[in-house]
PDB file of N, CA and C in Angstrom:
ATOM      1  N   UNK A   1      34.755 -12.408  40.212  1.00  0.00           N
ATOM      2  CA  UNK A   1      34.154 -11.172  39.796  1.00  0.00           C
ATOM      3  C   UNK A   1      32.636 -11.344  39.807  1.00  0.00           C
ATOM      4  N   UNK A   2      32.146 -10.363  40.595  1.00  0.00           N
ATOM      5  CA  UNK A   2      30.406 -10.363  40.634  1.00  0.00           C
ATOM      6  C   UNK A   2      30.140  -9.799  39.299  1.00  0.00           C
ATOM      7  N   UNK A   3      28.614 -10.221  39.160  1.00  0.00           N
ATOM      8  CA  UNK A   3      27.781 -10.370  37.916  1.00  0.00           C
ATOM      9  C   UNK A   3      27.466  -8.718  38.344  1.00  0.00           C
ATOM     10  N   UNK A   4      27.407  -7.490  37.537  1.00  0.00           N
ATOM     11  CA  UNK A   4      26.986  -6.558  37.516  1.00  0.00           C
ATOM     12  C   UNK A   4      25.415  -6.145  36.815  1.00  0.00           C
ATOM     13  N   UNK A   5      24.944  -5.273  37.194  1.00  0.00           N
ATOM     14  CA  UNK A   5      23.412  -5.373  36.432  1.00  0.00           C
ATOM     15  C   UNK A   5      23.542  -4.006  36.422  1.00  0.00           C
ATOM     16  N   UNK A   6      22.268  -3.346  36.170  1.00  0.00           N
ATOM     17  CA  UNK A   6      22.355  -2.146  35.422  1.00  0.00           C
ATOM     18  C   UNK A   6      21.315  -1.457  36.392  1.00  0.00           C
ATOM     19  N   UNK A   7      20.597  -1.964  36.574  1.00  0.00           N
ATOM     20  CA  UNK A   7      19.063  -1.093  37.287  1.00  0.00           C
ATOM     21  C   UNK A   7      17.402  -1.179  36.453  1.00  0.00           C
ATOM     22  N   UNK A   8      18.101  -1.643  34.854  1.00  0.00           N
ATOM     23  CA  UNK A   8      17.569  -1.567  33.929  1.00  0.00           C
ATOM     24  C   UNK A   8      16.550  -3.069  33.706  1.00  0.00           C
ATOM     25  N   UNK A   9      15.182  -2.893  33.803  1.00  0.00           N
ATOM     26  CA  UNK A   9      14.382  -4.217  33.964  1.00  0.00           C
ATOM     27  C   UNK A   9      14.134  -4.831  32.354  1.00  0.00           C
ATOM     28  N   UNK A  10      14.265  -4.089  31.115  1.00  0.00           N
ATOM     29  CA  UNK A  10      14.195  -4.404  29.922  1.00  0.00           C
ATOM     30  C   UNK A  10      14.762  -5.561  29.803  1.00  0.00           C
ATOM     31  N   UNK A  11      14.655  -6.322  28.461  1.00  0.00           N
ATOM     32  CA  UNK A  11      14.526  -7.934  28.370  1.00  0.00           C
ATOM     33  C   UNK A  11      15.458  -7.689  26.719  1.00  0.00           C
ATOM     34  N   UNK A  12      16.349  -8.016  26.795  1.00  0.00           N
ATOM     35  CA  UNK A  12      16.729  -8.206  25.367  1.00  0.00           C
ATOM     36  C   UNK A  12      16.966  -9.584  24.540  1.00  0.00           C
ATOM     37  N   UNK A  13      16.866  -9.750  22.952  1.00  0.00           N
ATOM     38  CA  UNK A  13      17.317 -10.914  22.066  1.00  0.00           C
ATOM     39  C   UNK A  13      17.557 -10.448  20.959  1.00  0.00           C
ATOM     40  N   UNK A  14      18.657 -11.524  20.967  1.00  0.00           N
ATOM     41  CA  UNK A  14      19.260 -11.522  19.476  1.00  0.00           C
ATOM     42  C   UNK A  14      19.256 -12.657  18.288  1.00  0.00           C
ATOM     43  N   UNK A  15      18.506 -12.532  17.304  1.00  0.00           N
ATOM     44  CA  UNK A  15      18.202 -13.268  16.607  1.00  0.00           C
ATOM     45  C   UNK A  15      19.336 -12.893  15.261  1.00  0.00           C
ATOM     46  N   UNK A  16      20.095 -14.449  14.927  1.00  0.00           N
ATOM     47  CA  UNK A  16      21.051 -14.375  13.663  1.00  0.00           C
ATOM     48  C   UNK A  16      20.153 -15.003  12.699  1.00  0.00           C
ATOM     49  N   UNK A  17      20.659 -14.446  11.496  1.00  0.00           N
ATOM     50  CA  UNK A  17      20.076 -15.268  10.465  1.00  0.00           C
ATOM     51  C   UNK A  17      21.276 -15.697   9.146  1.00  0.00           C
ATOM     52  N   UNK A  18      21.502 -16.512   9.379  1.00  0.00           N
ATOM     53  CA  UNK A  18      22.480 -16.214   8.067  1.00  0.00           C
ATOM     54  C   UNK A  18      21.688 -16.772   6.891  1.00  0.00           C
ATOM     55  N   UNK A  19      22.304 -15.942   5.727  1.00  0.00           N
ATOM     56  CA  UNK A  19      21.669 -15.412   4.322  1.00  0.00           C
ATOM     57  C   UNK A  19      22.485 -15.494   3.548  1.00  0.00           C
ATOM     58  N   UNK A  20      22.176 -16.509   2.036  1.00  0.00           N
ATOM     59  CA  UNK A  20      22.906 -16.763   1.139  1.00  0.00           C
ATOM     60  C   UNK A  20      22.690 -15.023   0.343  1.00  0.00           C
ATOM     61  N   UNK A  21      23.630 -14.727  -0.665  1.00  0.00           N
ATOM     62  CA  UNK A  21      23.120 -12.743  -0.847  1.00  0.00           C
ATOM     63  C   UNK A  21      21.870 -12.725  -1.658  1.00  0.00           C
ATOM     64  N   UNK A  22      21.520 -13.655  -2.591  1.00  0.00           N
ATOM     65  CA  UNK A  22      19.821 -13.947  -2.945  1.00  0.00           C
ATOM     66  C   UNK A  22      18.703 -13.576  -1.783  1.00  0.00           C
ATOM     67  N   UNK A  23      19.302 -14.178  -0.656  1.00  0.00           N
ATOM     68  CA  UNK A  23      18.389 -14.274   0.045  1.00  0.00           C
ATOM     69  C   UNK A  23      18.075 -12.605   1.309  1.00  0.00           C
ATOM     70  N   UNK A  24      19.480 -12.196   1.282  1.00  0.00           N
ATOM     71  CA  UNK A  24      19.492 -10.711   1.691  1.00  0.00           C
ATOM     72  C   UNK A  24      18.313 -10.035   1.555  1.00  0.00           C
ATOM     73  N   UNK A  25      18.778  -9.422   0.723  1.00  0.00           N
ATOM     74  CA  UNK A  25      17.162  -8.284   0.371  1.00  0.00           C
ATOM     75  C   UNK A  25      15.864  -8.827   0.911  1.00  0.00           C
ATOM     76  N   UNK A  26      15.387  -9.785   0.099  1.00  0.00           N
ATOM     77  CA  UNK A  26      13.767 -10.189   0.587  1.00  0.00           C
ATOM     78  C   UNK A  26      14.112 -10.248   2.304  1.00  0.00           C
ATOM     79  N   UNK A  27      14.769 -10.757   2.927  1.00  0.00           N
ATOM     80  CA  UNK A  27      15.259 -11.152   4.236  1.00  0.00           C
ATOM     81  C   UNK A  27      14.824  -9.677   5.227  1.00  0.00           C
ATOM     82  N   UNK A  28      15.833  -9.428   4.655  1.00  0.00           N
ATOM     83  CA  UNK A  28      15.666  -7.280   5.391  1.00  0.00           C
ATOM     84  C   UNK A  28      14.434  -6.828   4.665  1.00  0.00           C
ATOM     85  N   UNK A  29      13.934  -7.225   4.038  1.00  0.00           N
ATOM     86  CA  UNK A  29      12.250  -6.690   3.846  1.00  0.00           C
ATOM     87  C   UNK A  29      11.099  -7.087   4.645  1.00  0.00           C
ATOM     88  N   UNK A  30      11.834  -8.414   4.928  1.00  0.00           N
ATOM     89  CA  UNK A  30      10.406  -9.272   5.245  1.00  0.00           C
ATOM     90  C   UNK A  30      10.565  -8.314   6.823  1.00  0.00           C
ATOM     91  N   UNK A  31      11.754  -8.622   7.428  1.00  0.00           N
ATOM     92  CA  UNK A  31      12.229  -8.660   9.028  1.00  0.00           C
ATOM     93  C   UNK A  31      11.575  -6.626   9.208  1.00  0.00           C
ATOM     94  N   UNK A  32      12.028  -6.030   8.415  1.00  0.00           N
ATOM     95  CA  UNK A  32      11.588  -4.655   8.620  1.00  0.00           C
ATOM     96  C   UNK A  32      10.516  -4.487   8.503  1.00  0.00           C
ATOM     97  N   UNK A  33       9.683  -5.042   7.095  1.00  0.00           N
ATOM     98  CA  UNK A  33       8.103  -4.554   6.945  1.00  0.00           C
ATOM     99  C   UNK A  33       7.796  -5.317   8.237  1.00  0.00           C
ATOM    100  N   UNK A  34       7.486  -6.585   8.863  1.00  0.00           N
ATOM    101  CA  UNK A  34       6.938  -7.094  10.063  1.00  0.00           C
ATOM    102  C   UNK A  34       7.055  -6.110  11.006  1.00  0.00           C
ATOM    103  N   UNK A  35       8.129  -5.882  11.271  1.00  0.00           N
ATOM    104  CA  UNK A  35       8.563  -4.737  12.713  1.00  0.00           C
ATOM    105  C   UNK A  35       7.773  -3.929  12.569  1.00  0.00           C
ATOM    106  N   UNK A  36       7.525  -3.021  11.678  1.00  0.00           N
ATOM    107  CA  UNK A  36       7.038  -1.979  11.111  1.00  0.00           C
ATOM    108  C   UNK A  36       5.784  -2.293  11.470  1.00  0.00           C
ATOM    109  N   UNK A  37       4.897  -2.880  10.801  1.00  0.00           N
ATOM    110  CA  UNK A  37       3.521  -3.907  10.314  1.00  0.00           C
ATOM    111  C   UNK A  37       2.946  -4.121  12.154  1.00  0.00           C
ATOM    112  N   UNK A  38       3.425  -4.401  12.771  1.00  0.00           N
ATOM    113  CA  UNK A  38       2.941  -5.430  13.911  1.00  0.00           C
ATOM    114  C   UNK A  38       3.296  -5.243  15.106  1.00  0.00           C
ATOM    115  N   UNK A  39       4.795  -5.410  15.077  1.00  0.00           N
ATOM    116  CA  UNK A  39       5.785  -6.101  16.275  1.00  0.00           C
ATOM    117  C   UNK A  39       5.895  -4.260  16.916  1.00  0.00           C
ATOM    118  N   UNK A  40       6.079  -3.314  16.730  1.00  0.00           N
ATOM    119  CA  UNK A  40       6.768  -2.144  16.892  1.00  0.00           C
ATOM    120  C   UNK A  40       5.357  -1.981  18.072  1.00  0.00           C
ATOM    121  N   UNK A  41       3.876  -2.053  17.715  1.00  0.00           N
ATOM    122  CA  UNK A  41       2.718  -2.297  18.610  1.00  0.00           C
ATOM    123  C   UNK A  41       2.309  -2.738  19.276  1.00  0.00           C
ATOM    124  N   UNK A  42       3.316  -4.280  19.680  1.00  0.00           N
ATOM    125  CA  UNK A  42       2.947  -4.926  20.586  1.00  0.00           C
ATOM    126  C   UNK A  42       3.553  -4.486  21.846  1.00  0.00           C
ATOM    127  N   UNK A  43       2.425  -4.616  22.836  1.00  0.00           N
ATOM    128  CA  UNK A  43       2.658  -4.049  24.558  1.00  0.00           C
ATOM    129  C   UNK A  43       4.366  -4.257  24.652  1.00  0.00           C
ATOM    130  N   UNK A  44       5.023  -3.683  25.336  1.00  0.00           N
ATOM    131  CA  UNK A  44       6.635  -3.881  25.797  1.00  0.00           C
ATOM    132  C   UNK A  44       7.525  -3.931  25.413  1.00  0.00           C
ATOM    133  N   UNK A  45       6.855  -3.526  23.804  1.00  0.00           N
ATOM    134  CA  UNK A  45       8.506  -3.300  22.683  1.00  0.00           C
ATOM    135  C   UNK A  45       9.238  -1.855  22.748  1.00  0.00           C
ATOM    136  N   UNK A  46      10.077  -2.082  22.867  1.00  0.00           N
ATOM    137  CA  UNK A  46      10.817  -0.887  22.858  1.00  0.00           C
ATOM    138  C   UNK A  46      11.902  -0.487  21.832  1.00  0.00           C
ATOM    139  N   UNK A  47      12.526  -1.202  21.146  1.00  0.00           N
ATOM    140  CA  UNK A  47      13.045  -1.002  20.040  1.00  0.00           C
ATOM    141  C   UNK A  47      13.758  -2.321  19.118  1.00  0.00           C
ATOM    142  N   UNK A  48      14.017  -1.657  18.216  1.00  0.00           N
ATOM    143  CA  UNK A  48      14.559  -3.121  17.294  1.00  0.00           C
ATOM    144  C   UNK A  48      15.711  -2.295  16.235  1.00  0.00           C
ATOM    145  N   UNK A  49      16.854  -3.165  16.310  1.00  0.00           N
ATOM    146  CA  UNK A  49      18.135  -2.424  14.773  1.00  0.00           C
ATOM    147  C   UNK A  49      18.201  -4.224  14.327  1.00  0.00           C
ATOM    148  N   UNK A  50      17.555  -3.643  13.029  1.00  0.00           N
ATOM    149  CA  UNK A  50      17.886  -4.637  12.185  1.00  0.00           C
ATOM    150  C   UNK A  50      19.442  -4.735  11.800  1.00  0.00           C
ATOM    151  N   UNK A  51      20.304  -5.445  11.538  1.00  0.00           N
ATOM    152  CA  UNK A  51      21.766  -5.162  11.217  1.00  0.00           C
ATOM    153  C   UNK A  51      22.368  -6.411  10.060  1.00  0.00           C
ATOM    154  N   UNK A  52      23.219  -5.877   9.525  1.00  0.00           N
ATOM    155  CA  UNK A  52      23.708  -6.611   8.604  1.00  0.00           C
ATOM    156  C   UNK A  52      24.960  -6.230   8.181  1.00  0.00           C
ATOM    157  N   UNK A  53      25.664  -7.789   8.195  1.00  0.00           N
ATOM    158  CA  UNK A  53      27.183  -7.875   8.417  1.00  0.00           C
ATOM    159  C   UNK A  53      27.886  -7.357   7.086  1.00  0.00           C
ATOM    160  N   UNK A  54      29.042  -6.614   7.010  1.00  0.00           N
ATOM    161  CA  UNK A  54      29.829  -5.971   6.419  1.00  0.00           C
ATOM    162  C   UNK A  54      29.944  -7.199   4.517  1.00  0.00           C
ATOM    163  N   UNK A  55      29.443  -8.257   5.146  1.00  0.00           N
ATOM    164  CA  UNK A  55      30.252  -9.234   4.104  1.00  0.00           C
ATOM    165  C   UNK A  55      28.728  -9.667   3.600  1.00  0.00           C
ATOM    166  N   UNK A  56      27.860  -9.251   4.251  1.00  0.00           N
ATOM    167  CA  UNK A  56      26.019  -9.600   3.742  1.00  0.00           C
ATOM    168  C   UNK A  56      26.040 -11.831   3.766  1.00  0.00           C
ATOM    169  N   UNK A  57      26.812 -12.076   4.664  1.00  0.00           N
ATOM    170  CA  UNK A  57      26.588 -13.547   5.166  1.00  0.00           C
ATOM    171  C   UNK A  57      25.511 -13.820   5.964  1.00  0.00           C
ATOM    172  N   UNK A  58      25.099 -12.261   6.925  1.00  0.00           N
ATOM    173  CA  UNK A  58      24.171 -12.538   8.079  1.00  0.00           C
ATOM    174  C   UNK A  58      23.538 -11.482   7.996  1.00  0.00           C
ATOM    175  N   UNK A  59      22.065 -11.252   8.897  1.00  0.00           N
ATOM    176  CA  UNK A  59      21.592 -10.568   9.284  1.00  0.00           C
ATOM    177  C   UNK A  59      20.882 -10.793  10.539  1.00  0.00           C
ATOM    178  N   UNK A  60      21.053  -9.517  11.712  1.00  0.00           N
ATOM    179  CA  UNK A  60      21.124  -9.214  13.042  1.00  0.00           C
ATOM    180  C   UNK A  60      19.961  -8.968  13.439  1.00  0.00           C
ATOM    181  N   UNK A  61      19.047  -9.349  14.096  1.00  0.00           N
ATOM    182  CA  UNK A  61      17.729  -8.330  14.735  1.00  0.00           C
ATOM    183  C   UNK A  61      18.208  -8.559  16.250  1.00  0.00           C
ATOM    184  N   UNK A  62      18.276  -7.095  16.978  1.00  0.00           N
ATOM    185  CA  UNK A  62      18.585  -6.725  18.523  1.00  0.00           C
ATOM    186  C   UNK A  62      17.330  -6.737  18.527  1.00  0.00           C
ATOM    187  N   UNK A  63      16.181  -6.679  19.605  1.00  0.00           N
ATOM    188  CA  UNK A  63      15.345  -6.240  19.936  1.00  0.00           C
ATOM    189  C   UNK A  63      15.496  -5.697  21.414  1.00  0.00           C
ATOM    190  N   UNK A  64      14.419  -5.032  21.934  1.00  0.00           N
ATOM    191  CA  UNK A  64      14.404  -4.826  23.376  1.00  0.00           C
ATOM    192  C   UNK A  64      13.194  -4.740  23.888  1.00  0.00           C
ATOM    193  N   UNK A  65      12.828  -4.949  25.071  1.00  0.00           N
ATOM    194  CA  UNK A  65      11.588  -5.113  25.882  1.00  0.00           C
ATOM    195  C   UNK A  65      11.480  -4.664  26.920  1.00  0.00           C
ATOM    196  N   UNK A  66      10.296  -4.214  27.455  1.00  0.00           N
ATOM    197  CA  UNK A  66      10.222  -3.881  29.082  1.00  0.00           C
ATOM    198  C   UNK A  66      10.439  -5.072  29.735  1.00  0.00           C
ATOM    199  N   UNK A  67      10.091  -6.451  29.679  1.00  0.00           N
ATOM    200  CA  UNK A  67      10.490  -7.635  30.213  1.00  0.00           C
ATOM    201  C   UNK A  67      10.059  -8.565  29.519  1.00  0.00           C
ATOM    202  N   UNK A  68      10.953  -9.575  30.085  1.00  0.00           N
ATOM    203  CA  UNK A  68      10.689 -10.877  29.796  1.00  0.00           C
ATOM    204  C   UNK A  68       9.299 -11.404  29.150  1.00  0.00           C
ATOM    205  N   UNK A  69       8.148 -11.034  29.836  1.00  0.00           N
ATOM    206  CA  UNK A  69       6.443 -11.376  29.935  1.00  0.00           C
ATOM    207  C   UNK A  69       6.515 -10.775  28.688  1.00  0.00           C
ATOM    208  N   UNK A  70       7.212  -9.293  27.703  1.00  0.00           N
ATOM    209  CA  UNK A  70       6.513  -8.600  27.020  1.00  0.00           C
ATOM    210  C   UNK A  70       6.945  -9.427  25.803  1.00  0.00           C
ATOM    211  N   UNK A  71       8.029  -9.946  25.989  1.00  0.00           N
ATOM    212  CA  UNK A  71       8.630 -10.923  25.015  1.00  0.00           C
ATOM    213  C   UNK A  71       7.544 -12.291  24.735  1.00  0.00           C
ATOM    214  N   UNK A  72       7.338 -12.897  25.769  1.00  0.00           N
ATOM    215  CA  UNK A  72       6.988 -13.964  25.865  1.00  0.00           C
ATOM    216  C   UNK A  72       5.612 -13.937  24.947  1.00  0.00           C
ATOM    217  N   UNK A  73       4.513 -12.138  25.737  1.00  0.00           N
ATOM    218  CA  UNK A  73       3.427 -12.525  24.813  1.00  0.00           C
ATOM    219  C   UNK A  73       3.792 -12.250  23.646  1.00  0.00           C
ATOM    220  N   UNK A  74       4.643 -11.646  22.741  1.00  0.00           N
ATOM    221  CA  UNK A  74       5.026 -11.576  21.897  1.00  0.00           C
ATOM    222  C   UNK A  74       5.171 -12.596  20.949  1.00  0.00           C
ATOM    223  N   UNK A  75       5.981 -13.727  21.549  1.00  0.00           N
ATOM    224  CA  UNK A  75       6.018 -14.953  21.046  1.00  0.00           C
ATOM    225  C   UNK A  75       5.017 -15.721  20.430  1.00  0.00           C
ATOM    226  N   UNK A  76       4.103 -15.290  21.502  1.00  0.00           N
ATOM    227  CA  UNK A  76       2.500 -16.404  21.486  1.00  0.00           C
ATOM    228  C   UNK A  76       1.643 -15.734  20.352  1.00  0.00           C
ATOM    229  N   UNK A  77       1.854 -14.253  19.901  1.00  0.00           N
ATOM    230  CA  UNK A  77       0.708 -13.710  19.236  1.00  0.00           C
ATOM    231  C   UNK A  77       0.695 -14.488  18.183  1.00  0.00           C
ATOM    232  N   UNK A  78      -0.736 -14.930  17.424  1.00  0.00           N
ATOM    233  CA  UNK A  78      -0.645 -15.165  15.979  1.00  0.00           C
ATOM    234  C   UNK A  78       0.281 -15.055  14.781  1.00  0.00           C
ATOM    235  N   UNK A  79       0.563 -13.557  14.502  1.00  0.00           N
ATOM    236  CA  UNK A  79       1.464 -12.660  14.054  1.00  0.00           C
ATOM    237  C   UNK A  79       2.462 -13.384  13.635  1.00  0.00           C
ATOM    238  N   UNK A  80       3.174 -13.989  14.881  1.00  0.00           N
ATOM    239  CA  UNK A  80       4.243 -14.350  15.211  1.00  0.00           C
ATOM    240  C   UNK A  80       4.636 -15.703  14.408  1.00  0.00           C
ATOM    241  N   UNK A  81       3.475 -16.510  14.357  1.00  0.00           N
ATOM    242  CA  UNK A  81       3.760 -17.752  13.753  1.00  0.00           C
ATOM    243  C   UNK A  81       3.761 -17.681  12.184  1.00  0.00           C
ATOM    244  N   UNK A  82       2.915 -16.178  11.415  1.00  0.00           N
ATOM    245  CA  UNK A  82       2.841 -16.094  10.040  1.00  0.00           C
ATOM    246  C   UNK A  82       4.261 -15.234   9.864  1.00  0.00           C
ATOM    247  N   UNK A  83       4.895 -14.647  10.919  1.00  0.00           N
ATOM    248  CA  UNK A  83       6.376 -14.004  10.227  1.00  0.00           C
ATOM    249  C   UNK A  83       7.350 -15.099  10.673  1.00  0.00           C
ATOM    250  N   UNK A  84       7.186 -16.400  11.237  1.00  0.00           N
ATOM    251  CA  UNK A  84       7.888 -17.747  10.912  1.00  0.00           C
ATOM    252  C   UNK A  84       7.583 -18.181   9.640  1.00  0.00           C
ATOM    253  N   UNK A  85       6.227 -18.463   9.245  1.00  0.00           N
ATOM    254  CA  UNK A  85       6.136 -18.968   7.879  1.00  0.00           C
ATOM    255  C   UNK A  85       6.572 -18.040   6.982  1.00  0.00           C
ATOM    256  N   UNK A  86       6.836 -16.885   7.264  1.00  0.00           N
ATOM    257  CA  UNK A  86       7.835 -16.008   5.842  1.00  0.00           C
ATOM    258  C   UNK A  86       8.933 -16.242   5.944  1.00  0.00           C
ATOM    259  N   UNK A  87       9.675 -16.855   7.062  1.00  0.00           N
ATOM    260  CA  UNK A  87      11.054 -17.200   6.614  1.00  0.00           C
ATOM    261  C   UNK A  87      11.217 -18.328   6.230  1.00  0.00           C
ATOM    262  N   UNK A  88      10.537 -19.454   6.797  1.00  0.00           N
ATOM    263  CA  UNK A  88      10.698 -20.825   6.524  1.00  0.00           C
ATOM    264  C   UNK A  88      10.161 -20.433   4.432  1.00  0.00           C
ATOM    265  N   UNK A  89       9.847 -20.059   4.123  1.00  0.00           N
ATOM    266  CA  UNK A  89       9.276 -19.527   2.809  1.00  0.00           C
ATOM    267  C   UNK A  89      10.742 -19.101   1.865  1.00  0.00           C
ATOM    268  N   UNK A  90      11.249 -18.092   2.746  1.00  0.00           N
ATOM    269  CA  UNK A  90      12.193 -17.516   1.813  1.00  0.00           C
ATOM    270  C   UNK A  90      13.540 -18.313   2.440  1.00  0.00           C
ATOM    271  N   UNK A  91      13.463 -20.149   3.122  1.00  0.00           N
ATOM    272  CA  UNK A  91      14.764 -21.079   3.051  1.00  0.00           C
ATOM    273  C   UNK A  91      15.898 -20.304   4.285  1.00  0.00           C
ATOM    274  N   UNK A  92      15.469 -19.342   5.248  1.00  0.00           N
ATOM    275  CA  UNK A  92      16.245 -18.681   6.481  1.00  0.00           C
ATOM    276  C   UNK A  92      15.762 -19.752   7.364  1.00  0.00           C
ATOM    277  N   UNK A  93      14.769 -19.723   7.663  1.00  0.00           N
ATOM    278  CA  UNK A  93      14.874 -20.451   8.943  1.00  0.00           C
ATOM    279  C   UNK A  93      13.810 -20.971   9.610  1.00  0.00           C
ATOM    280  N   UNK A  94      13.565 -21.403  10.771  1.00  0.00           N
ATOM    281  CA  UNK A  94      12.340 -22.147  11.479  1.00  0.00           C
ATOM    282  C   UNK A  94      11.770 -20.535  12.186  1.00  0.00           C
ATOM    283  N   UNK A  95      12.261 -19.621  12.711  1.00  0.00           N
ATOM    284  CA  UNK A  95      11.592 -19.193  13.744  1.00  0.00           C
ATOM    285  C   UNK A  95      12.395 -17.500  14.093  1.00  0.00           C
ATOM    286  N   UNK A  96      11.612 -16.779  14.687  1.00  0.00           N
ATOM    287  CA  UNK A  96      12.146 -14.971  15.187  1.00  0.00           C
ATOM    288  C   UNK A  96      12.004 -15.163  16.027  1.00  0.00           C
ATOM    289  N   UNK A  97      12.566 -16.238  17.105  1.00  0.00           N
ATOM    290  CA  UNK A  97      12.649 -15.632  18.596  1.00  0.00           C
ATOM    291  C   UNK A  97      13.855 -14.734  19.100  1.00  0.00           C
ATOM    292  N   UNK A  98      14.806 -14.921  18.521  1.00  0.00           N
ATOM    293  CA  UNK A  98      16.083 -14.383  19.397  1.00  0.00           C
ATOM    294  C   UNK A  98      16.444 -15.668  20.252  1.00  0.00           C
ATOM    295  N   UNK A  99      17.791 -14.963  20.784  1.00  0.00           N
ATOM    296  CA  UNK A  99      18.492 -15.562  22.362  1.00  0.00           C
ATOM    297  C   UNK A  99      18.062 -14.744  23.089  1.00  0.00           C
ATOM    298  N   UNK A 100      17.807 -15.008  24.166  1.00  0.00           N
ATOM    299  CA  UNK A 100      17.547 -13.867  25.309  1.00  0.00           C
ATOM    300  C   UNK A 100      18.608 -13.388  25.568  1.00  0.00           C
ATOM    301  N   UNK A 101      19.155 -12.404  26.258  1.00  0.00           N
ATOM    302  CA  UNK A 101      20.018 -12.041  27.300  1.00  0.00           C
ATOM    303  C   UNK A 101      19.418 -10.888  28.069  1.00  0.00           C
ATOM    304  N   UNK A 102      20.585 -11.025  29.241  1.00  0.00           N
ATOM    305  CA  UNK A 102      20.346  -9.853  30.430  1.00  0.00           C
ATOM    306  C   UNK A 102      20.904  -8.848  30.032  1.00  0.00           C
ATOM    307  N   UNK A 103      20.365  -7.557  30.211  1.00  0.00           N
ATOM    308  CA  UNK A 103      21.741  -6.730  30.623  1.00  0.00           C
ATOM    309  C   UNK A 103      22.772  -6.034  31.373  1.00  0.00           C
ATOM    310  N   UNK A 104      23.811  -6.115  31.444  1.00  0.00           N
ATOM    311  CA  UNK A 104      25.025  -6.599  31.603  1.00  0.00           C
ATOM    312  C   UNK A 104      25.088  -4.410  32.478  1.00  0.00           C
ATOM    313  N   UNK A 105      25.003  -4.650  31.096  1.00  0.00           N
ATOM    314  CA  UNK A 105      25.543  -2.572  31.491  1.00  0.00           C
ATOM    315  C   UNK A 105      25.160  -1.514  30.094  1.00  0.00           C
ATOM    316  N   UNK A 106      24.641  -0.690  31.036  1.00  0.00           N
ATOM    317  CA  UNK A 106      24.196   0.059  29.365  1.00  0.00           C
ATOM    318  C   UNK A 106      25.179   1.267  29.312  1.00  0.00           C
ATOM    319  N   UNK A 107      25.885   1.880  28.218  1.00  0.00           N
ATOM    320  CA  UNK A 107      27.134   2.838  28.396  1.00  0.00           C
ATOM    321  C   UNK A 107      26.609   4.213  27.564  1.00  0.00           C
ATOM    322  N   UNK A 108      26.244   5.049  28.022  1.00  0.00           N
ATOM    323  CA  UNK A 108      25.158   6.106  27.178  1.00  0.00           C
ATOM    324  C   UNK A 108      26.525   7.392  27.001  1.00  0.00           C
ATOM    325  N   UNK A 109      26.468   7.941  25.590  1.00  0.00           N
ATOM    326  CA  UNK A 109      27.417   9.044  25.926  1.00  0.00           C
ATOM    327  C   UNK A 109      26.933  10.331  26.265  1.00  0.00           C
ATOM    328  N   UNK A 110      28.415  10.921  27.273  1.00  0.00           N
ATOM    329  CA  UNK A 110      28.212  11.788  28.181  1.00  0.00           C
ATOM    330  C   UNK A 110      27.912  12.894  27.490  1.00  0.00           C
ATOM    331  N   UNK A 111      27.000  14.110  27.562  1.00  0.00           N
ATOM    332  CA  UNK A 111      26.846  15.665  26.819  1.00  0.00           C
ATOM    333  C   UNK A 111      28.270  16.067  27.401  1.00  0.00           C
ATOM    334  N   UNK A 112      28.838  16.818  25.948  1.00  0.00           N
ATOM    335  CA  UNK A 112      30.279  17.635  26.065  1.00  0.00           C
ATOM    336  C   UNK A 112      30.420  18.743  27.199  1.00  0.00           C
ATOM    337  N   UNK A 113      31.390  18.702  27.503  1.00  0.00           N
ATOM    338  CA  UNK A 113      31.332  20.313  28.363  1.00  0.00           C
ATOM    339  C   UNK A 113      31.939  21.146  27.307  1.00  0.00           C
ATOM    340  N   UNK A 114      31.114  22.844  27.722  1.00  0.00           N
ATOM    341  CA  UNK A 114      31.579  23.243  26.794  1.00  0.00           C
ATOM    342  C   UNK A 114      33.139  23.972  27.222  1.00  0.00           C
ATOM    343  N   UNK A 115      33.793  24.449  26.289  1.00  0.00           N
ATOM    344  CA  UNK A 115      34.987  24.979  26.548  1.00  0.00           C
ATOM    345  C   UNK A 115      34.788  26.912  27.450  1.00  0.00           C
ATOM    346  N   UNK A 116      35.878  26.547  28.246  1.00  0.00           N
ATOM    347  CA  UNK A 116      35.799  27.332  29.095  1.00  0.00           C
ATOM    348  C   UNK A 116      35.862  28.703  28.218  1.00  0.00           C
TER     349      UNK A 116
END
């Protein structure tokens, strides 16, 4: 089976975090005020859903990008290394890069027809 692509040049990652429930709240504060604050401005962002699992063990950041490069400078900004030191702070983790991935296929829903 061939690898399918989309047409679509955007750059996506997914960054897990798992979170003792202490650590929840401040977690989804820190990750939203930043987005909000910074990241939402930088060249090639295109969107971000913060998410969080039914059982509050984890929390999800999707992001998306025009590409790869928009990610990358992303990585490098300043910014970037002081919303690492807020997590390494609040015991989550070393780092907000995400996993990269491609995408695969995007599935948009269709407008209804109306009834005859």
């Amino acid at each position: 089976m061939g690898t399918e692509t989309t047409g679509d040049d955007r750059f996506t990652t997914i960054a897990e975090f798992d979170a003792e429930p202490e650590q929840r709240a401040p977690l989804l504060k820190t990750l939203t005020d930043e987005i909000e604050r910074w990241v939402r401005d930088r060249p090639g962002f295109v969107t971000a859903r913060v998410l969080e699992d039914s059982e509050n063990a984890s929390v999800v950041v999707y992001t998306e990008w025009n590409g790869r490069d928009d990610w990358e400078s992303f990585r490098r900004d300043p910014e970037h290394a002081v919303l690492c030191d807020k997590l390494r702070q609040l015991g989550i983790g070393e780092t907000f890069d995400g996993r990269p991935h491609d995408v695969h296929r995007v599935i948009e829903t269709v407008p209804a027809k109306p009834w005859p």
